[in-house]
Structures are given as C-alpha cells and as structure tokens.
Protein backbone atom coordinates (compact mmCIF):
# COMPACT_ATOMS: atom_id res chain seq x y z
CA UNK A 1 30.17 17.10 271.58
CA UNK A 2 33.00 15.78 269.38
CA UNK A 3 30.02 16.12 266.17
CA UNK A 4 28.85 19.19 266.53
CA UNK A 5 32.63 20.62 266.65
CA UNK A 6 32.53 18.79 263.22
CA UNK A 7 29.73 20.38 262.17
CA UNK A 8 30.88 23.58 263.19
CA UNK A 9 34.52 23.57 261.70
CA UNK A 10 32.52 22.27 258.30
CA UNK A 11 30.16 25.22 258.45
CA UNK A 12 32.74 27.96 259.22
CA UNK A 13 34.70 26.35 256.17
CA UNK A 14 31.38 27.01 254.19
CA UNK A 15 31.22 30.31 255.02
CA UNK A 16 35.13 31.48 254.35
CA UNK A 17 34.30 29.42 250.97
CA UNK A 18 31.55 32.09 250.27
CA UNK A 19 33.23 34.83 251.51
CA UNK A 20 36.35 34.05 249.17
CA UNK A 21 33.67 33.72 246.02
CA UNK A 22 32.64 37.03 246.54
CA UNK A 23 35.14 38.28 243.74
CA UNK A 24 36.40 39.53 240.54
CA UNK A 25 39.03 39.41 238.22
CA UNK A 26 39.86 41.89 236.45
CA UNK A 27 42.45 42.20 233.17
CA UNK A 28 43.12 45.91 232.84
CA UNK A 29 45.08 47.75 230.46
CA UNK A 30 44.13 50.82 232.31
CA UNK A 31 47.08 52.42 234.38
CA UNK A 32 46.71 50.73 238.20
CA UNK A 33 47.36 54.36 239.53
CA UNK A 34 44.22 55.33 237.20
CA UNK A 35 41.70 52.63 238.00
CA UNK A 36 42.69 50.72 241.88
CA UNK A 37 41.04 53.69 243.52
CA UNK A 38 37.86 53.06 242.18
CA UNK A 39 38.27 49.22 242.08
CA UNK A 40 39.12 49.95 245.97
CA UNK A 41 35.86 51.86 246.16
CA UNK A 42 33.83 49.29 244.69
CA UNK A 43 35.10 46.93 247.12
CA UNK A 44 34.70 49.22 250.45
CA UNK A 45 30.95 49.87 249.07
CA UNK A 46 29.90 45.98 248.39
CA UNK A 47 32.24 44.09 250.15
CA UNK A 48 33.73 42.03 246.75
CA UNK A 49 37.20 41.90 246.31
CA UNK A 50 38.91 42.88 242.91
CA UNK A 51 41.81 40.66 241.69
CA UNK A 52 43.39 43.18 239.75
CA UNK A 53 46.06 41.94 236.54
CA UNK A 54 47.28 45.84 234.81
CA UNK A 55 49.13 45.46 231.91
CA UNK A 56 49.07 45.92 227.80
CA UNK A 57 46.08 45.35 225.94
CA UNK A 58 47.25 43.29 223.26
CA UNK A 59 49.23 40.96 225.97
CA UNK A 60 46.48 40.36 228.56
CA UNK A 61 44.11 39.69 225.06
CA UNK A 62 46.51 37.27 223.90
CA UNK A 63 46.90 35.83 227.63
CA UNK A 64 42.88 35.41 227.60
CA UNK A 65 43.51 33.37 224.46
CA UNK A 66 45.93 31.27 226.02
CA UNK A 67 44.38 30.48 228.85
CA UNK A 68 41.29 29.53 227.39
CA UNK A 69 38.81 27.83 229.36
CA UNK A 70 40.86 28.26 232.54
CA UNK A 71 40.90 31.85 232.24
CA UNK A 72 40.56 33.28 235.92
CA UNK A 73 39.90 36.66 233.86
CA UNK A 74 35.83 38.20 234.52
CA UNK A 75 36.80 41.39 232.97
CA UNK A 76 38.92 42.75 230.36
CA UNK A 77 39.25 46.50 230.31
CA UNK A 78 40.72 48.40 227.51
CA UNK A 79 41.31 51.64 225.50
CA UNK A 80 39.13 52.20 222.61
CA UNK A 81 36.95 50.57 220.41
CA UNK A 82 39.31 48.70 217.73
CA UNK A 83 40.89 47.20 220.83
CA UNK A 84 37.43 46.21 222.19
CA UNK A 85 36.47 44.67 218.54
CA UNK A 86 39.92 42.48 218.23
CA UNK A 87 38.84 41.34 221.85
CA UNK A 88 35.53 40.27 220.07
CA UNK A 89 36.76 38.47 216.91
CA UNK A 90 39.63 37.28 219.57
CA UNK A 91 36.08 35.13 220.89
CA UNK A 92 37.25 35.78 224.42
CA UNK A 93 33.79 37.57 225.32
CA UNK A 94 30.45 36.53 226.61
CA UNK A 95 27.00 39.07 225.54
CA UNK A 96 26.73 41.93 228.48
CA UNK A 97 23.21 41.43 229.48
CA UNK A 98 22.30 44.60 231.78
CA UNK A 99 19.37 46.49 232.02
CA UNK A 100 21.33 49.67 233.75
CA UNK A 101 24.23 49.33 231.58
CA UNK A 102 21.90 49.72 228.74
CA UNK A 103 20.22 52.62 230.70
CA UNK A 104 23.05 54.71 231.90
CA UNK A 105 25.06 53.96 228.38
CA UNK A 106 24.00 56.03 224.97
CA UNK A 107 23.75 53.05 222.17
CA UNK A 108 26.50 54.42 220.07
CA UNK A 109 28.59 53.54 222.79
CA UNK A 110 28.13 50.15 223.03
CA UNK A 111 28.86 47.21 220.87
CA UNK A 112 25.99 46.28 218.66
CA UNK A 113 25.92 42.59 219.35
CA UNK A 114 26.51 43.70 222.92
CA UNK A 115 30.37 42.15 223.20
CA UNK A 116 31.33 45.53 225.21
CA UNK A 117 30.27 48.59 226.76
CA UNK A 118 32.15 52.06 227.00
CA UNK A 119 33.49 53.46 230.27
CA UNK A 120 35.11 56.74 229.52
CA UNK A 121 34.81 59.04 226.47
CA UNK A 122 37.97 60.76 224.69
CA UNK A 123 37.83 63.64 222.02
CA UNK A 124 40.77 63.83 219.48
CA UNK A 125 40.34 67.04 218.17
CA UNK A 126 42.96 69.45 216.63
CA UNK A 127 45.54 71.75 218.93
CA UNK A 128 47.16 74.53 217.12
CA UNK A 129 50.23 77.30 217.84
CA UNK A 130 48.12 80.19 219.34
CA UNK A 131 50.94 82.54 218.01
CA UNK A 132 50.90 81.34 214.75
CA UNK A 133 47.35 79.77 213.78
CA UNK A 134 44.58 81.57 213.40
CA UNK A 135 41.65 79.12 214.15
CA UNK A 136 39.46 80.90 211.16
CA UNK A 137 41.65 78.92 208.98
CA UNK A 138 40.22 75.41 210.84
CA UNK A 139 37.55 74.01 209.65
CA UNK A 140 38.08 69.58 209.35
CA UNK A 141 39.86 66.98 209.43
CA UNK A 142 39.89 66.60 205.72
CA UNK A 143 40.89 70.02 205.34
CA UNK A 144 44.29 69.53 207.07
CA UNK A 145 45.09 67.94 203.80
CA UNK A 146 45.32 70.69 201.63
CA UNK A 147 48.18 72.20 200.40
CA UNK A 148 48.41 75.30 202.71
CA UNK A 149 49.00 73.26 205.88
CA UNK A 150 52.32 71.22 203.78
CA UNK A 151 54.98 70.74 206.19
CA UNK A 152 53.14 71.82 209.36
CA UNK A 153 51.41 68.96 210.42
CA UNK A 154 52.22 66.42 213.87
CA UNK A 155 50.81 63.20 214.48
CA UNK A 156 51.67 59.81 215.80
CA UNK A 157 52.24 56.47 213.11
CA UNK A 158 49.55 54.72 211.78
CA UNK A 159 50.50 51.71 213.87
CA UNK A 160 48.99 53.77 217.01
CA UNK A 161 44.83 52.46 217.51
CA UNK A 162 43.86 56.19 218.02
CA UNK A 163 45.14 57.29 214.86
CA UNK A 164 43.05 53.88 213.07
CA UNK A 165 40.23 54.58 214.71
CA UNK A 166 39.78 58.43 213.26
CA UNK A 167 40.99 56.73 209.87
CA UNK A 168 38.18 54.09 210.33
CA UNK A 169 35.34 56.86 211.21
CA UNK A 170 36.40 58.47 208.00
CA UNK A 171 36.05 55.65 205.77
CA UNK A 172 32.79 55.02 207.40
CA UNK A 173 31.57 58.59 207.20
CA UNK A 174 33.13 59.26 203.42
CA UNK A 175 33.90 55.62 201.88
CA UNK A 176 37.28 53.78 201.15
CA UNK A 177 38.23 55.53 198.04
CA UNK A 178 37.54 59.27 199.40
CA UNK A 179 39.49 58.41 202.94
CA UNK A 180 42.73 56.67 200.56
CA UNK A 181 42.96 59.80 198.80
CA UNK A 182 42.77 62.70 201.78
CA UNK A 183 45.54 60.11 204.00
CA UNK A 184 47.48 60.50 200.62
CA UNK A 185 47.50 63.93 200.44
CA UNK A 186 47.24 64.53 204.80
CA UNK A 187 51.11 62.56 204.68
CA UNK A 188 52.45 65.17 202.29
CA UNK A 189 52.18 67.43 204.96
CA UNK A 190 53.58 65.87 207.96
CA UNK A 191 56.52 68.36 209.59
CA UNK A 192 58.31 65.17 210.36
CA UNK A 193 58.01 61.69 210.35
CA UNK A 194 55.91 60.04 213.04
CA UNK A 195 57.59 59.60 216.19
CA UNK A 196 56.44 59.54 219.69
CA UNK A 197 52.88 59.93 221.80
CA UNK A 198 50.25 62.29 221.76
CA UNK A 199 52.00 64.39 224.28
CA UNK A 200 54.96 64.52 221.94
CA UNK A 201 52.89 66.18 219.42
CA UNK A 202 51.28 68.60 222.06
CA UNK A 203 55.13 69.43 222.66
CA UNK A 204 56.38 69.71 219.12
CA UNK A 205 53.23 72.01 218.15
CA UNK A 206 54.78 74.48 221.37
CA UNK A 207 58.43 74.00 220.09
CA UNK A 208 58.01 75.32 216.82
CA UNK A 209 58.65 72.03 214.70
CA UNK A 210 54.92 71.37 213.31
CA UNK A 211 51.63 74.72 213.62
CA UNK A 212 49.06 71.68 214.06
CA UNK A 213 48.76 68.40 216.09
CA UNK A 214 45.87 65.78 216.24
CA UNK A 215 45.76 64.73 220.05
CA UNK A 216 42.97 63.14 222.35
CA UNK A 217 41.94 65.60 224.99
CA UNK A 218 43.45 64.04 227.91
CA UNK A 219 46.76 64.62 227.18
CA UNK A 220 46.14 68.28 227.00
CA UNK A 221 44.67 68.33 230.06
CA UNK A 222 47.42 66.86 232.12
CA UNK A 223 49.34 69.16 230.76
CA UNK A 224 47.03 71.50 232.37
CA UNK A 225 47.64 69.72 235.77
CA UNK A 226 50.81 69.59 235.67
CA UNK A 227 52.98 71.16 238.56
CA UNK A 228 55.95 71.19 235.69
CA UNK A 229 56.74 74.74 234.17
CA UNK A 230 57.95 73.41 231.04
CA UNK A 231 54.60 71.56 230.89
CA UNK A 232 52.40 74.74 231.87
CA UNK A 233 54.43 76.42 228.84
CA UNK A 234 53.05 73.82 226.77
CA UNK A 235 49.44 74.16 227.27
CA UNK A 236 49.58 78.15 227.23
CA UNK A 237 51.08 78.01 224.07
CA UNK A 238 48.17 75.81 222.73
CA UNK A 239 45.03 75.96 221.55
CA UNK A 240 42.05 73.53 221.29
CA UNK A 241 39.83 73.29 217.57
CA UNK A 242 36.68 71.29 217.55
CA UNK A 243 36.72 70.29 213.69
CA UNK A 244 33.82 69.09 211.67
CA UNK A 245 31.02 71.37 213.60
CA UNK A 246 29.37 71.90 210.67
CA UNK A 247 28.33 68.41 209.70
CA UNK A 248 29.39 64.66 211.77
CA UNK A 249 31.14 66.35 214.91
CA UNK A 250 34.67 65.55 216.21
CA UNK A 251 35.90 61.87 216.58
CA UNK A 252 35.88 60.56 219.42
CA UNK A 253 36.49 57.15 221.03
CA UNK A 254 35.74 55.17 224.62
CA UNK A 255 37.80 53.06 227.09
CA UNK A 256 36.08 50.30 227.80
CA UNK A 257 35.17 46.56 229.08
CA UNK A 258 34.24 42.59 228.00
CA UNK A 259 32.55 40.97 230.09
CA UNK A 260 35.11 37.45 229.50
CA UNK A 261 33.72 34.14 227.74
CA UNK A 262 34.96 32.07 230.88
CA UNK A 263 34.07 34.15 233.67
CA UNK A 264 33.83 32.12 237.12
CA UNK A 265 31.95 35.54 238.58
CA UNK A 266 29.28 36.80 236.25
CA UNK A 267 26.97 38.64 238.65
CA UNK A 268 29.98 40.00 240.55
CA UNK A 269 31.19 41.76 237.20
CA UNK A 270 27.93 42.73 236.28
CA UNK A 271 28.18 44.62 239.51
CA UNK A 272 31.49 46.22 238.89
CA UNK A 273 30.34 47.36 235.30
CA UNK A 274 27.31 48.24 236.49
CA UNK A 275 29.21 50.76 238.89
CA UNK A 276 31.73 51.71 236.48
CA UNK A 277 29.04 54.07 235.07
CA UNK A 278 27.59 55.38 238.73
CA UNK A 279 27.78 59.18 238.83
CA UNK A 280 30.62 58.74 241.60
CA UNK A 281 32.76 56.36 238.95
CA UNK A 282 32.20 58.94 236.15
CA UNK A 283 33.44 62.41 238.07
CA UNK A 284 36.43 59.86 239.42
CA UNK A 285 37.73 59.30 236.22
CA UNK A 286 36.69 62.97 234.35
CA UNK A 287 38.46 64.76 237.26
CA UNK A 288 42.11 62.23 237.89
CA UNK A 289 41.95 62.03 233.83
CA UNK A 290 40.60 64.37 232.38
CA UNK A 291 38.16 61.76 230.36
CA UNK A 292 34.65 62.54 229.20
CA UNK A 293 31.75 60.40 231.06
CA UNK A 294 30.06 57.98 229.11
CA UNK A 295 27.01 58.57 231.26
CA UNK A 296 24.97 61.66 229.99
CA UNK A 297 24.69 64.66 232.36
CA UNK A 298 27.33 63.06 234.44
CA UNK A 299 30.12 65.93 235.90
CA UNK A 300 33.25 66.81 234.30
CA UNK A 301 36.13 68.23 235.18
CA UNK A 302 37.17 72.18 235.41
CA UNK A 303 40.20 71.16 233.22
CA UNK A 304 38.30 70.26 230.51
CA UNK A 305 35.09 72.46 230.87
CA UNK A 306 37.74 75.31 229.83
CA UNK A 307 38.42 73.29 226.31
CA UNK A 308 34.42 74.50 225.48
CA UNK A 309 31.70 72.56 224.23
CA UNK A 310 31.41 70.42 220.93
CA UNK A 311 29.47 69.00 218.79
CA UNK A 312 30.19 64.85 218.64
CA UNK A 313 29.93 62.36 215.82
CA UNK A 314 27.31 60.28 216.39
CA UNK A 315 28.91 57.46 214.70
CA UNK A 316 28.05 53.66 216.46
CA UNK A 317 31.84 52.83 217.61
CA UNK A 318 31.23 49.33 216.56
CA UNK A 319 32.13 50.73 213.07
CA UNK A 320 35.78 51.84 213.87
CA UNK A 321 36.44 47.94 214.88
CA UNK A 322 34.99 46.78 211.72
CA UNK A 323 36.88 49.03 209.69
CA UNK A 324 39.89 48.63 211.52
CA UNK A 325 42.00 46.42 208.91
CA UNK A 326 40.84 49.02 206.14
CA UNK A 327 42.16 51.81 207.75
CA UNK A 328 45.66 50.34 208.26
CA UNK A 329 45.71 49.21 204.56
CA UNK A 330 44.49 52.25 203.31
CA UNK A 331 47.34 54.36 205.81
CA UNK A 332 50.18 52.07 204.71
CA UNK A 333 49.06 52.71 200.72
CA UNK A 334 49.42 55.91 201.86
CA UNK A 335 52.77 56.21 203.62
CA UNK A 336 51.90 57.14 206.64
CA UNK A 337 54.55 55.56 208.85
C-alpha cells in the first residue's frame, strides 16, 4: 500500500510538472491594457498560460541580451520594423518556421530571413487644418518640402523610430542622395522645433501653430474615441491625406514579434503567434486601437473605415531596418532635431 501511494504522489507530481510547462513568456513593449485581453483569451481558448513582462522596447531588447542563454523570454513583441531589425542584428531571435503564419501574413510583412512576423499594420499619412488646407494642394511626402508649405509643418525628432522608418522607405524608394536633399529642404519648414508625440502634432495642427502634421493613424483615431471635448475638437478640426496615390502608396509600418533565440516553449509560441493573426485577434486590436490587420480581408474598425481607403506601399519592411542607420545620418546632416 505504502508503494503505490509513492507511485501516486510521483505521478500527480508528473502531471502538475506538465501542466506548469504548458506556457509562455512573453516580452512586450505593447501597452498591458492593449495586449492582456487577448493574451487572456489565448489562454481561456488553449489552456497555456502567458507570463507576461510589458515594458520599453529597447530595455526588454537589451534585457534579452543580458540574459543570454537563461533568457526565460519565448516572445518579444514590439512596434515597428527598425525595432524588429535591431532585435535581429541584437542575435536574440530564432527563424519563425510556420506554415499559417506564412499563410495568413502578406510577404512584405514579414522579415525576409524570417527573424519576425507583423501583427498589426499602422498608416502615417498626412493630417491637415480643414479650415485652412485645401487637400488639392496635397499631393506627397516629398512635396511637403517645397517652399509654399515653409513654416507650417509639425512632426516629431528624428530620434522617434516612426519618423526613421518613413526616412528609410524614402531612401529605399528614391536613393540616399535624393532623400538627404528633400529632409534638407522638409526641416526648413518645420513651424517649430520637434517636440512631443504624434498626438502633440494632431493637437498643434488644431491649435493653429503648424497647417500640416505627419501622424500614424491610430492616434487620430483615439482622438475619435475619446469621451474628452477638447479631444473631439481636435479630430473635427482635422483632416486625413493619403499621399503618394499616384505612384508607391502611403508608408506604413507593423507591430510585431521574434520568436526568442533561447526559448524554453517553442510550440507554445508558435501557438500564440499563430493566433495573434486569427480573425478574432485582428478585429481585437483594429477596434481597442484603431490598428490595421495584418491579415487580408480581416475587419476593421468604424473609426478608421471613416479615414477612407488607400493605396499602400508595397515596400518589403525588412528594408526600413536595413536602412535604419542611413536614415538617422542622413536626418542629423539635415538638422532635423
């Protein structure tokens, strides 16, 4: 009697063992209020439990690094694709292998060499003073360079990853030299010097202080959401431009994930990536953030329906990781703070 208790107690510690390795780890830089209730989701749906670690980017890459080998990290989740490539040279990534991933996500959304996948898709078009810009006199983003827009332009620093990324699509699109001289001539006609978020520039655009603003969508449509008058007041006074419709399409740019070089729980991130892009993941995050699914054909939200359809560059995003360091050389030579 006294053995098979043994055996018993040694089985049932088996089993918790296997129930407890039915994880993940996840490394987000996502906001926890933005991504838990799908993580949650995911878990009431297959039964794994997400470890969740929110935080910056840049120090949950550099804690990856750290930890090396003993790395409890499976996932790393991030916003856009120069963040995604500096997790790649960073080495802190193992290939995505994935059938349905490779399925459910268009190719130019994905890394080439298969180091990440995107997630979520962002536009960063132009917003403009309905009271004072006629959208007629839109056409690119190159065009906001020329002299009749001097003084009314808004935009964050070059030290913010959106603003490197456009940069980086334009030297791949144009070349080096052409993309030095347009940033030269697009800082002479900043309203004021860089300061502050995209939302800041939204504002600024409302308040008088700048006619133009380069902003990813999302921001625009919180402001849509929002139960604040002041905010309503923003996004009535606003309106949204698709540039570069009549040849590559308006930037855009992805969230998205690395599957990590030291992952404990391969098939069990697999899993979570793999429903990451599930209709149900894609309308969670298009209709609490106003994001643009990855997944073709998947729903949107209202919010953004109303900012109309658009034509999208086509550009692989791999490109705006590789031409990262370019575009911040070619910014600073420029004088955009």
């Amino acid at each position: 009697m006294m053995r098979f208790k043994l055996v018993t107690v040694a089985l049932v510690g088996l089993l918790s063992q296997a129930v407890i390795a039915s994880e993940v780890n996840v490394y987000s830089a996502r906001q926890e209020s933005l991504i838990k209730p799908l993580l949650d989701q995911f878990t009431s749906e297959t039964g794994v439990v997400v470890n969740l670690i929110a935080g910056n980017g840049n120090e949950l890459l550099k804690r990856m690094q750290t930890e090396g080998i003993a790395s409890p990290a499976d996932v790393f989740i991030t916003v856009d694709a120069g963040n995604l490539h500096a997790a790649k040279e960073a080495g802190v990534y193992q290939p995505i292998q994935s059938a349905l991933l490779e399925q459910r996500i268009p190719p130019k959304l994905r890394d080439l060499d298969g180091a990440w996948v995107g997630l979520t898709q962002r536009a960063r078009p132009i917003f403009y003073a309905k009271d004072r810009v006629d959208p007629a006199t839109l056409s690119t983003y190159e065009a906001l360079a020329d002299g009749a827009w001097k003084g009314r332009v808004c935009i964050r620093s070059s030290g913010n990853i959106y603003n490197q990324s456009l940069v980086a699509s334009m030297i791949e699109h144009t070349g080096a030299e052409a993309t030095r001289q347009w940033a030269t001539a697009f800082v002479k006609n900043f309203a004021r010097k860089p300061a502050g978020g995209d939302t800041d520039q939204l504002r600024a655009v409302a308040a008088g202080q700048c006619d133009v603003a380069i902003s990813n969508t999302y921001y625009y449509g919180r402001l849509a959401d929002s139960a604040k008058p002041e905010d309503r007041k923003v996004y009535d006074a606003l309106g949204v431009f698709w540039p570069n419709q009549a040849d590559r399409g308006v930037h855009i740019n992805v969230s998205g994930a690395v599957l990590a070089k030291h992952a404990k729980n391969i098939a069990e991130a697999l899993q979570l990536l793999e429903f990451m892009v599930s209709d149900q993941a894609q309308a969670h995050y298009a209709r609490i953030n106003h994001e643009y699914p990855v997944v073709p054909g998947a729903p949107i939200s209202d919010t953004i329906v109303a900012f109309g359809p658009f034509k999208a560059d086509d550009l692989n995003l791999t490109a705006l990781g590789v031409n990262n360091r370019r575009a911040v050389q070619l910014m600073d030579q420029a004088g955009w703070q």
